[in-house]
Protein backbone atom coordinates (compact mmCIF):
# COMPACT_ATOMS: atom_id res chain seq x y z
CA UNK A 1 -9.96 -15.36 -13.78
CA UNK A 2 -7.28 -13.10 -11.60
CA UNK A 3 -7.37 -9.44 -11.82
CA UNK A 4 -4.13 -8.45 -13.50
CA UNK A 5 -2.11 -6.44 -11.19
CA UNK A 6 0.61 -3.96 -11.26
CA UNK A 7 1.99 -3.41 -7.63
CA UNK A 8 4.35 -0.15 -7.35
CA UNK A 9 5.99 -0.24 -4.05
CA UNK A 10 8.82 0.73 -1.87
CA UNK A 11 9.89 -2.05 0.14
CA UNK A 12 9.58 -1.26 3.85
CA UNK A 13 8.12 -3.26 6.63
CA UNK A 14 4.73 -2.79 5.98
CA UNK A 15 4.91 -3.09 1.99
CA UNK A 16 6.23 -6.91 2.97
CA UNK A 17 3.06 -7.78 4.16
CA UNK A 18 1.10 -6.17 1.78
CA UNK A 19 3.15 -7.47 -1.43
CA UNK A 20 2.80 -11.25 0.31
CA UNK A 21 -0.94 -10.64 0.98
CA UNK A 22 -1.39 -9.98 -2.85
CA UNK A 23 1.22 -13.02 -3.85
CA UNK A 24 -0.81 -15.22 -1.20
CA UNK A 25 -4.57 -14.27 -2.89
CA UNK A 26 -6.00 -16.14 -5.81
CA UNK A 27 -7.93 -13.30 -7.18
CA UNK A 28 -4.88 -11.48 -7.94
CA UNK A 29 -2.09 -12.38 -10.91
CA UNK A 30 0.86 -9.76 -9.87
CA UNK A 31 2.00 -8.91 -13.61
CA UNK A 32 4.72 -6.67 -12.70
CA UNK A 33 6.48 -5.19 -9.23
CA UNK A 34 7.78 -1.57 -10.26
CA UNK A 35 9.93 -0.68 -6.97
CA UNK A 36 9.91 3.37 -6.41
CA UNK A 37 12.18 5.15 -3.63
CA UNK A 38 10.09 6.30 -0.62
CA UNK A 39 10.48 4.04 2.75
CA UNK A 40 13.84 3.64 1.55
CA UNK A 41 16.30 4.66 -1.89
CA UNK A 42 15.26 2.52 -4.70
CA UNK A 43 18.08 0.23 -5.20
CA UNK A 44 17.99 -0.75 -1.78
CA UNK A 45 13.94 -1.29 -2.12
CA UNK A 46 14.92 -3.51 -5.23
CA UNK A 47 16.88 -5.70 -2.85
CA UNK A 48 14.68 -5.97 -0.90
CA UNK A 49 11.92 -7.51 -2.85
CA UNK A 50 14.71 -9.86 -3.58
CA UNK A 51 14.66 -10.53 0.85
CA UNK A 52 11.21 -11.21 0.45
CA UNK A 53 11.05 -13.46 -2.62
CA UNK A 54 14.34 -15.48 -0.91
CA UNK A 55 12.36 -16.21 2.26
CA UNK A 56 9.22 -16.92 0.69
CA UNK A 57 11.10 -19.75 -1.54
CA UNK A 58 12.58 -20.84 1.53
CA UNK A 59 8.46 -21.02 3.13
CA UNK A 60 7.50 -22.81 0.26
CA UNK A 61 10.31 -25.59 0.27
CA UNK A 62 10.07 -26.48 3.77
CA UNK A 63 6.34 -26.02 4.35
CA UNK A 64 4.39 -27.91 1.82
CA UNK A 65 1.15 -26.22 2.89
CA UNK A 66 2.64 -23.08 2.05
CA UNK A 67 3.13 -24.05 -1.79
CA UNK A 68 -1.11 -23.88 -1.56
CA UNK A 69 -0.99 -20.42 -0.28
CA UNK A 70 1.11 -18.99 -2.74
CA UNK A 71 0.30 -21.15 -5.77
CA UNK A 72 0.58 -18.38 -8.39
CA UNK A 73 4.35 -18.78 -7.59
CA UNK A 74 4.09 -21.95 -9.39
CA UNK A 75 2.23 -21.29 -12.28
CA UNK A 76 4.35 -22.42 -14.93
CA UNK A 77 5.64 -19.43 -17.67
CA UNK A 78 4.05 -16.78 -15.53
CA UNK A 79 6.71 -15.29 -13.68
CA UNK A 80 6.51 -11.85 -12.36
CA UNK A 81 8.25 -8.90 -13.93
CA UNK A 82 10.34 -7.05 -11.76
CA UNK A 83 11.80 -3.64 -12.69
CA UNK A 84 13.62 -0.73 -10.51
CA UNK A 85 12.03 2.86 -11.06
CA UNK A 86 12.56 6.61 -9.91
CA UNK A 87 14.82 6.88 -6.95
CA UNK A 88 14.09 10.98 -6.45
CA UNK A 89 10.63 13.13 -6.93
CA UNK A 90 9.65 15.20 -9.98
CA UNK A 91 9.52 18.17 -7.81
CA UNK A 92 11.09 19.31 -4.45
CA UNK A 93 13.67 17.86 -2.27
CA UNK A 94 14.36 13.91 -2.04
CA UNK A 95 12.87 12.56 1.30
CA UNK A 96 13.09 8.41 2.90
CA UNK A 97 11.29 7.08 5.69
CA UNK A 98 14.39 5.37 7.24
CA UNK A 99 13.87 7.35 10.50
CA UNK A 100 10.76 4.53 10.84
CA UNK A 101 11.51 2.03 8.50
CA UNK A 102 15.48 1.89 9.43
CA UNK A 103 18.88 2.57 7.00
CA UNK A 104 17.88 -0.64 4.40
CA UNK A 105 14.32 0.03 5.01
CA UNK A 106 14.01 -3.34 6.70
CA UNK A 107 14.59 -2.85 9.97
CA UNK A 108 18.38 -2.70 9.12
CA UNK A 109 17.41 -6.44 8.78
CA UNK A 110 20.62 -7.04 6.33
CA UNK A 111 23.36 -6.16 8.80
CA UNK A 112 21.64 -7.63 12.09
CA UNK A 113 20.31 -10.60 10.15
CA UNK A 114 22.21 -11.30 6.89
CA UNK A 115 21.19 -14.58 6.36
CA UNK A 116 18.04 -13.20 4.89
CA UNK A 117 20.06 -11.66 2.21
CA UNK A 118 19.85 -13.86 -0.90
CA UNK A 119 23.13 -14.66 -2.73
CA UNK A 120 24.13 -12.41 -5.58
CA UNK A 121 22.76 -13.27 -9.17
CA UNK A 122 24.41 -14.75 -11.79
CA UNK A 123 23.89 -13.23 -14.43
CA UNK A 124 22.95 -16.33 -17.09
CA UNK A 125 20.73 -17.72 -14.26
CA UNK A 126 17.38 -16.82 -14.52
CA UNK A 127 15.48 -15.90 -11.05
CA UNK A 128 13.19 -18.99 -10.47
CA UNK A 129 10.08 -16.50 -9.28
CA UNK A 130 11.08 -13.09 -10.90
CA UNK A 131 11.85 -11.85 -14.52
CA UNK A 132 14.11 -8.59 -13.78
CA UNK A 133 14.00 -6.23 -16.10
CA UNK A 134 16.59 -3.61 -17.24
CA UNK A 135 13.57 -1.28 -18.27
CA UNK A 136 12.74 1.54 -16.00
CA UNK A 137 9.93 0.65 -14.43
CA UNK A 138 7.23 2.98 -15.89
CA UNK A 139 8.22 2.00 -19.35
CA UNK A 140 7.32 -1.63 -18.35
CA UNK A 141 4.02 -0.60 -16.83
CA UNK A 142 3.23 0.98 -20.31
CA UNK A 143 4.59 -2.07 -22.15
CA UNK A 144 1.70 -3.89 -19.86
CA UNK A 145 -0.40 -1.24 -20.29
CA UNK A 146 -0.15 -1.55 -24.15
CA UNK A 147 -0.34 -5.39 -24.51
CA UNK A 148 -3.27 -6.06 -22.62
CA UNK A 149 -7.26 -5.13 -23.10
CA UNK A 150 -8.11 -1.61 -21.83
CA UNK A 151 -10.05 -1.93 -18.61
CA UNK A 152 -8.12 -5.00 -17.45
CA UNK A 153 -5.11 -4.15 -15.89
CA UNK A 154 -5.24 -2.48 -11.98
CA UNK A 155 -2.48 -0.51 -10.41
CA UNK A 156 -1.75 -0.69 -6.55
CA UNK A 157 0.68 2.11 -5.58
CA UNK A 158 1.93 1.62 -1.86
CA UNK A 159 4.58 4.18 -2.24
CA UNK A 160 5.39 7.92 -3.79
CA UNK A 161 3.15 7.87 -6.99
CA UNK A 162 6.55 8.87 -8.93
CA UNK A 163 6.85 5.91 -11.63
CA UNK A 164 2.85 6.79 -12.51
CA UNK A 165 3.59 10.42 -12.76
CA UNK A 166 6.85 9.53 -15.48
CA UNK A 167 4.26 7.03 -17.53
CA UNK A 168 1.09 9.63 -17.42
CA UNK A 169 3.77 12.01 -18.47
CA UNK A 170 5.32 9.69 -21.08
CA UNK A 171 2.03 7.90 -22.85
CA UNK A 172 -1.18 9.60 -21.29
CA UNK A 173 -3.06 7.73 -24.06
CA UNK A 174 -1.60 4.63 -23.20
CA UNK A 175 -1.67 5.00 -19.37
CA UNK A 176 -5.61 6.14 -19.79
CA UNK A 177 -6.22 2.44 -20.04
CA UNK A 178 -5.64 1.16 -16.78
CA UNK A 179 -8.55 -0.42 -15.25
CA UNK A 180 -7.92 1.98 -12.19
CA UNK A 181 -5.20 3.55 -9.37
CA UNK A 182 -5.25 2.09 -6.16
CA UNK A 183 -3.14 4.07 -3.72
CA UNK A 184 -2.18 3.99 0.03
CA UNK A 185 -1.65 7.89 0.33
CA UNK A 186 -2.52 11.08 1.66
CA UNK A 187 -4.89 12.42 4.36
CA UNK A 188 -7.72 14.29 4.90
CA UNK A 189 -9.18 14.83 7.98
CA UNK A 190 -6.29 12.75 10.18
CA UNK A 191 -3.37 14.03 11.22
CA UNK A 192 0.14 13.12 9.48
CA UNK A 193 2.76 10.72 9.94
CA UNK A 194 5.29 12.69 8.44
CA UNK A 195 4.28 16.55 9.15
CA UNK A 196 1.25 17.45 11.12
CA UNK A 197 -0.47 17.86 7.71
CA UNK A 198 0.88 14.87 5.72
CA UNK A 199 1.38 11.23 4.84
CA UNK A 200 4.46 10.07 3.67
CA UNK A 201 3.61 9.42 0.23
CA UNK A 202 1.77 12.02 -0.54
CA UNK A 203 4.68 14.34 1.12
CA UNK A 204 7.92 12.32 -0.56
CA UNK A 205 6.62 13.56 -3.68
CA UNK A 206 3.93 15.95 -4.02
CA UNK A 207 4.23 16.87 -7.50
CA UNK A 208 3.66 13.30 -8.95
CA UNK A 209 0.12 12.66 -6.65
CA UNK A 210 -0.82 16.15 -7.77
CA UNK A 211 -0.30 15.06 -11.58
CA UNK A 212 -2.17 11.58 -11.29
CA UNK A 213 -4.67 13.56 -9.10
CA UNK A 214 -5.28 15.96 -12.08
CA UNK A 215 -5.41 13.01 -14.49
CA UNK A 216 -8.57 11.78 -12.68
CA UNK A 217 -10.41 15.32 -12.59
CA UNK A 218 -9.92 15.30 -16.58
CA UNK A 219 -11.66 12.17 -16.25
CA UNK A 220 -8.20 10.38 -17.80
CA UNK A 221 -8.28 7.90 -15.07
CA UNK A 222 -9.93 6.79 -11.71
CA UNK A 223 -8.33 6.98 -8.81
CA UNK A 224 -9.14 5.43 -5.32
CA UNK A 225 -7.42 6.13 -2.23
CA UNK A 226 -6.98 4.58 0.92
CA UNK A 227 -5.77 7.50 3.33
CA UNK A 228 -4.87 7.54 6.68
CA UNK A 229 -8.54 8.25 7.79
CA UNK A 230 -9.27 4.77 6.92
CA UNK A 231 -5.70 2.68 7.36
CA UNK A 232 -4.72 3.93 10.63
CA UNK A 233 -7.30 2.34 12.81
CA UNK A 234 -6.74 -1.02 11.09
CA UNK A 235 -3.71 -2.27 13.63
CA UNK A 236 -2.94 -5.57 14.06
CA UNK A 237 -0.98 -6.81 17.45
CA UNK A 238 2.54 -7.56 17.24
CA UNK A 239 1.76 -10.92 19.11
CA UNK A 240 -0.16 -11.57 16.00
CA UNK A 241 2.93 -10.61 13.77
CA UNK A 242 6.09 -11.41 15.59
CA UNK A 243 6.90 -14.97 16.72
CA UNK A 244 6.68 -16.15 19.99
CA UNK A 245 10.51 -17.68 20.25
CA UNK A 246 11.79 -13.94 18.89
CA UNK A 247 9.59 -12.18 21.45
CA UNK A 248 7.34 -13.53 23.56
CA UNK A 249 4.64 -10.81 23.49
CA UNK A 250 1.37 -10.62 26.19
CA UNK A 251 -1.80 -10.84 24.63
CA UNK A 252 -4.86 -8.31 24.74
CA UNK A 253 -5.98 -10.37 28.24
CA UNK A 254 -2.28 -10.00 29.51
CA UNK A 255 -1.24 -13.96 28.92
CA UNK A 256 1.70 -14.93 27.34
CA UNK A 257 2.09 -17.41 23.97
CA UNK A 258 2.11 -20.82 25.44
CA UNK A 259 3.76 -22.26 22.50
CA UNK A 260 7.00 -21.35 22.75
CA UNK A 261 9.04 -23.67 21.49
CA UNK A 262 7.41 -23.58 18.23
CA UNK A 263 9.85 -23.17 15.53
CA UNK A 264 9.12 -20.34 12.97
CA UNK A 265 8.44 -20.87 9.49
CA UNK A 266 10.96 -19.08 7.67
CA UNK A 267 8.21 -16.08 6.16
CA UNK A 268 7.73 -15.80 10.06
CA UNK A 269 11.08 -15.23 10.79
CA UNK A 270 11.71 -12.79 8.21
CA UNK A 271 8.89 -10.64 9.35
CA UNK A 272 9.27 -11.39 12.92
CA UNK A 273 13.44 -9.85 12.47
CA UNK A 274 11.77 -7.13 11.18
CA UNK A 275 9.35 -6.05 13.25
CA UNK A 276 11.26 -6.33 16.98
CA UNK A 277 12.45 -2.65 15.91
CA UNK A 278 9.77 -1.17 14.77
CA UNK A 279 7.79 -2.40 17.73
CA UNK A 280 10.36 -0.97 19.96
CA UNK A 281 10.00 2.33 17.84
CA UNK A 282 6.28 2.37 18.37
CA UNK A 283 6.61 2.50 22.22
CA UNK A 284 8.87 4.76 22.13
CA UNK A 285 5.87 6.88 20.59
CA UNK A 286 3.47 5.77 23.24
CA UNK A 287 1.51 3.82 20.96
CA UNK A 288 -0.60 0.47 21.07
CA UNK A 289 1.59 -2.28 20.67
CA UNK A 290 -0.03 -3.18 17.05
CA UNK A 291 1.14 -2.20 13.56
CA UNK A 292 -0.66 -0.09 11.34
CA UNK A 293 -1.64 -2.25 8.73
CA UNK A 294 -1.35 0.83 5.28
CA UNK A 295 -0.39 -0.76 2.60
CA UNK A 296 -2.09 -3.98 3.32
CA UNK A 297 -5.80 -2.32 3.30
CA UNK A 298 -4.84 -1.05 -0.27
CA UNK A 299 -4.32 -4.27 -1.22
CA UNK A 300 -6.94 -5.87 0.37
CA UNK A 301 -9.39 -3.34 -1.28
CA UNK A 302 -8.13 -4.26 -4.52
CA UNK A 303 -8.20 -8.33 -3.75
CA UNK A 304 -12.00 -7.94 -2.63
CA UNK A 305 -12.73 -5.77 -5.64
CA UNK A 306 -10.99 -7.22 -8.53
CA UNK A 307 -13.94 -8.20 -10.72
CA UNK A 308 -15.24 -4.59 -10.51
CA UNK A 309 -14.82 -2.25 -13.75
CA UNK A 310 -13.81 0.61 -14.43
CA UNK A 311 -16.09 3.66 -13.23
CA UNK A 312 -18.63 1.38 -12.13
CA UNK A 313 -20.60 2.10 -9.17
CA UNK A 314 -18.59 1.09 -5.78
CA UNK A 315 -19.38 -1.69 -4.36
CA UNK A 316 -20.58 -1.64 -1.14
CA UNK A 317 -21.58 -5.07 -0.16
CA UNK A 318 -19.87 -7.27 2.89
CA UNK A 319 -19.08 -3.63 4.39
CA UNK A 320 -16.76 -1.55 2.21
CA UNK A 321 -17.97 2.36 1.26
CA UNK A 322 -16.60 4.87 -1.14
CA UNK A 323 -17.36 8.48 -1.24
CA UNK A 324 -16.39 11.39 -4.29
CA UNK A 325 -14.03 14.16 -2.15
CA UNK A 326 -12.17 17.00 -3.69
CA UNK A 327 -8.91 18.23 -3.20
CA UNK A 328 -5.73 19.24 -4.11
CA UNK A 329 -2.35 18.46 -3.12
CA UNK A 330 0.01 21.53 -1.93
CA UNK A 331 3.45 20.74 -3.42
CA UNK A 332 5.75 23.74 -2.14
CA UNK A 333 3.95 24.82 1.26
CA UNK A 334 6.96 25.84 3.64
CA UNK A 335 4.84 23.76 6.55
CA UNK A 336 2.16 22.25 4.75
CA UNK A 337 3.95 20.40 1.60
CA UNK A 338 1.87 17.07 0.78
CA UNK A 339 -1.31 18.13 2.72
CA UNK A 340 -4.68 17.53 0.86
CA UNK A 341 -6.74 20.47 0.62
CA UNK A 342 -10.06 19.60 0.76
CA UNK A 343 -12.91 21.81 -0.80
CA UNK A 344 -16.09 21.69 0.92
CA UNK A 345 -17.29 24.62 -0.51
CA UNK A 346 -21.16 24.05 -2.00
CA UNK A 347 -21.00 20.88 -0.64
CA UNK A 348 -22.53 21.49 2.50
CA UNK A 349 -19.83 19.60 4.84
CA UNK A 350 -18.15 20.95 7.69
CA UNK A 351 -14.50 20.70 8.87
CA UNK A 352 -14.89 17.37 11.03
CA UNK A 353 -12.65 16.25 14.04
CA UNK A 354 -10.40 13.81 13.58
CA UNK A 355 -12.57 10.97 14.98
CA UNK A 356 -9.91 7.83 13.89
CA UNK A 357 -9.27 6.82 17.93
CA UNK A 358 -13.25 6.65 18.57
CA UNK A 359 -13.36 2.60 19.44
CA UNK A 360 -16.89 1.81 18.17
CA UNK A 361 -14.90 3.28 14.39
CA UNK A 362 -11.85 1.38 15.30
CA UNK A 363 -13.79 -1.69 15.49
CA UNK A 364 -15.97 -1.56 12.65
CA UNK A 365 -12.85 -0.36 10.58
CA UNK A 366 -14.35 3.56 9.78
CA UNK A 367 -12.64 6.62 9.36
CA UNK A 368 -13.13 9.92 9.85
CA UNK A 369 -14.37 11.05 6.04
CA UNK A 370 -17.55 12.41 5.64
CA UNK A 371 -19.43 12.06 2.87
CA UNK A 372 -19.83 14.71 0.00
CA UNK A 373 -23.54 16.40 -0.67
CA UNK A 374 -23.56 16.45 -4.68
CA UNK A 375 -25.09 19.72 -5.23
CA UNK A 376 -25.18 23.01 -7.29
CA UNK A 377 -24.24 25.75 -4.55
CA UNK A 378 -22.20 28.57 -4.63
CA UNK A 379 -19.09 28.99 -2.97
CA UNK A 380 -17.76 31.76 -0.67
CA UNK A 381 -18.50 35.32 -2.23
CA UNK A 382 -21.34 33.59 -4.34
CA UNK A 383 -19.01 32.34 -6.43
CA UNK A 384 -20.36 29.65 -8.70
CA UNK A 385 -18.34 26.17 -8.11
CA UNK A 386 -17.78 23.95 -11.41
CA UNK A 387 -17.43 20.40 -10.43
CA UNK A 388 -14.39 18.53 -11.92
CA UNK A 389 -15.44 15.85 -14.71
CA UNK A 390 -14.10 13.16 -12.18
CA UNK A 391 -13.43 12.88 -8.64
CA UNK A 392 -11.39 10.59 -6.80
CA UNK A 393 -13.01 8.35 -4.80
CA UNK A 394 -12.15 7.48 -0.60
CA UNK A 395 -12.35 4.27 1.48
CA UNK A 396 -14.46 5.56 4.33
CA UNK A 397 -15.44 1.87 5.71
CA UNK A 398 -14.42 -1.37 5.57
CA UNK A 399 -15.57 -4.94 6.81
CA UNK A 400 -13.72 -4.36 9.95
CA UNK A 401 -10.29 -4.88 12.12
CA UNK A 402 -11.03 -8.73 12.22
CA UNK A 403 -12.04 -9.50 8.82
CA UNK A 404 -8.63 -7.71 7.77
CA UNK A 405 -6.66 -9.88 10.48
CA UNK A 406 -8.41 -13.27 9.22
CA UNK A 407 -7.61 -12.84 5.84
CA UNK A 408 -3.93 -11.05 6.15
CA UNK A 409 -2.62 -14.12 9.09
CA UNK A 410 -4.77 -16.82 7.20
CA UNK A 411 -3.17 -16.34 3.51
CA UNK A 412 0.39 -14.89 4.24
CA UNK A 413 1.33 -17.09 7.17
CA UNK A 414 -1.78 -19.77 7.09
CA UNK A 415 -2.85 -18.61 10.62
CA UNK A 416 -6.37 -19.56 11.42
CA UNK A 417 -7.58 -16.99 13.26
C-alpha cells in the first residue's frame, strides 16, 4: 500500500522534478499539493503546478509508456487535491527566489514559451488530474490530517514551512498526527544559497521553521531534514536534464549527444525550456554544469522510506544515515536571519569545515554533518545542558549521486541509465 503524502511546495525549477519524481513512484499516493510562496508568489506557483500537470497529460497521451510511469494519474476517483496557501511569512519581510528561479518562477517559461501554459478553466469542468480546492491550503492538510489514521499520513515540504506553521498554529492536536515532516531546508555546516549563513527556505520565513522546529523539541512531531550539507553535492548534468535538440550539451568525456534529431517527449520539453536559463545562470556563477538536485533528495528520502513509522529507529540500510542535531533558527539577525544555530555544547563535536566539494563525499552522496555524542556534559561555565524531549533528525548519507540519477531519469522521463 502507498504512503499517503502531502507535498507543500513552491513551484520552481527544481520543485518540477521533485513533484514528478513523487507522481512517477508507486510507493507514494500524493493526497494533496498545498502550493506556498517562496521560489516564486503563490498564485503564480499555483499556475504553475497547473504547467506541470498540462505537460504531463500531454506525456501521457502521446507516449503510451509514460501512462506506466505515472499510473497513479489514472487511478480512478483518486484525484489529487490541490489548494493555494500563504503567499507572505508569519514574521519579517516577504522574500522570492526569482533572482534564480526567474519572474514566473519557471524560467520566465510562460512568456518565452506560452504554449506550455494550459488554457484557462471553466469553471463547471472538472480538472481531469486535480481537485482544486477553494480551502486555504493548511485547512485542507488538517481536513487530511483529521480523516485519516494517526501515523499514516507524511508531509514533504520543499518550500518556506509557512502553511505548517498556520495548521500547527490552528489544530496542534490535530497536526500532532502526521506520520512525520520531511523538509528540504536549512543548513548547518555549508554555506548558504541565499546569505552566507542561509538556505532559502529556512531564510523566506524564519519564524514558521522556528515554530515547527519547536513542535518537534516538545516531542509534538518529528521532523527530518534534508539540508544543504546533504542536497548540494547531489548534481545531476544538464546533458542528463536538457534535451539534446534544445541544447546540445558535451558530456563528462567532452562528446556531444549523437542523437540529435530525437524528438522530445513533451515532459522533456517542458523541463528542457526551463532549464537553458538556469544553466546559463549557473555559469555565470562558475559552477559545474549540473543542477542541484534539493527538493528531489527530499522526496526521494521519503519514496525509499515510506513504510517506516513514526519515531522508529532510521533506517539505514541500502546507504541512507540519520543523526539527532540541535539547533535553532535565528529569525531577526540583521546578517544572519534563517541561519541554524547549532549547539554542540556537551556533545563533544567540534565546529567542522565545510567538507561538501571533497569528491570521494560527492560520490558516495555525504555531507558535511557530524554526528552528535549523546551524553550528560556540561556546557560552557559548567552549566548543566537539558536535552530537548525530541530532536530533529539530519540526512548525513545517502546511496549515492548515481542511485539518485537512476531512479530520478528512469521514473520521471523513463531514461535507463
Amino acid at each position: 500500500m502507498a504512503q499517503k503524502i502531502i507535498l507543500d511546495t513552491d513551484p520552481g525549477v527544481d520543485d518540477v522534478l521533485a513533484i514528478l519524481l513523487s507522481l512517477s513512484s508507486p510507493e507514494l499516493e500524493v493526497a494533496l499539493i498545498s502550493i506556498v510562496f517562496g521560489n516564486t508568489h503563490a498564485p503564480v506557483a499555483h499556475g504553475n503546478l497547473l504547467k506541470i500537470y498540462h505537460s504531463l497529460a500531454k506525456e501521457i497521451a502521446e507516449i503510451p509508456e509514460a501512462e506506466n510511469r505515472y499510473e497513479t494519474l489514472k487511478q480512478p476517483g483518486k484525484k489529487t487535491l490541490l489548494a493555494l496557501g500563504e503567499d507572505g511569512p508569519i514574521g519579517g519581510e516577504k522574500a522570492v527566489a526569482a533572482y534564480f528561479h526567474g519572474p514566473d518562477g519557471l524560467s520566465n517559461i510562460t512568456v518565452t514559451h506560452p504554449h506550455f501554459t494550459p488554457p484557462e478553466l471553466e469553471e463547471d469542468v472538472p480538472h481531469e488530474h486535480l481537485e482544486i480546492s477553494n480551502k486555504p491550503s493548511y485547512q485542507v492538510m488538517l481536513d487530511i490530517l483529521r480523516e485519516e489514521d494517526e501515523d499514516s499520513v507524511v508531509i514533504i515540504a520543499l518550500g518556506p514551512l509557512t502553511n505548517l506553521a498556520h495548521a500547527l498554529r490552528s489544530d496542534p492536536t490535530t497536526f500532532s498526527r502526521v506520520s512525520r515532516i520531511v523538509w528540504m531546508g536549512g543548513t548547518l555546516e555549508h554555506p548558504g544559497n541565499t546569505s552566507p549563513t542561509a538556505e532559502f527556505n529556512c531564510f523566506a520565513d524564519p519564524f514558521a521553521a522556528s515554530q515547527i522546529l519547536q513542535a518537534c523539541k516538545s516531542g509534538l512531531i518529528e521532523f527530518i531534514l534534508a539540508p544543504l550539507d546533504i542536497t548540494t553535492p547531489h548534481a545531476i548534468p544538464f546533458s542528463d536534464l536538457i534535451h539534446p535538440t534544445v541544447v546540445a550539451i558535451p558530456d563528462s568525456n567532452g562528446n556531444l549527444p549523437s542523437k540529435k534529431d530525437d524528438t522530445p517527449t513533451p515532459l522533456e520539453s517542458f523541463v528542457s525550456a526551463m532549464l537553458v536559463r538556469v544553466r546559463g545562470l549557473q555559469a555565470s556563477f562558475g559552477l559545474e554544469d549540473s543542477m542541484e538536485m534539493h527538493d528531489p533528495v527530499a522526496v526521494w528520502f521519503a519514496l525509499t522510506h515510506a513504510t517506516r513509522k513514526r519515531n522508529s529507529p532510521p533506517l539505514e540500510e541500502d546507504g541512507w544515515r540519520l543523526v539527532q542535531r540541535d539547533f535553532q533558527i535565528e529569525k531577526i539577525g540583521e546578517l544572519t536571519r534563517g541561519m541554524c544555530v547549532v549547539d554542540r555544547r556537551g556533545t563533544g563535536e567540534e565546529t567542522g569545515a565545510d567538507r561538501s566539494k571533497n569528491e570521494k563525499l560527492k560520490n558516495q552522496g555525504i555531507s558535511s554533518s557530524s554526528s552528535t555524542k549523546k551524553d550528560d556534559s556540561t556546557g560552557r561555565m559548567g552549566e548543566k545542558l537539558e536535552k530537548p524531549k525530541q530532536l530533529p533528525w539530519i540526512i548525513t548519507q545517502t546511496p549515492g549521486i548515481e542511485e539518485l540519477r537512476k531512479v530520478l531519469l528512469g521514473r520521471v522521463f523513463g531514461t535507463q541509465v
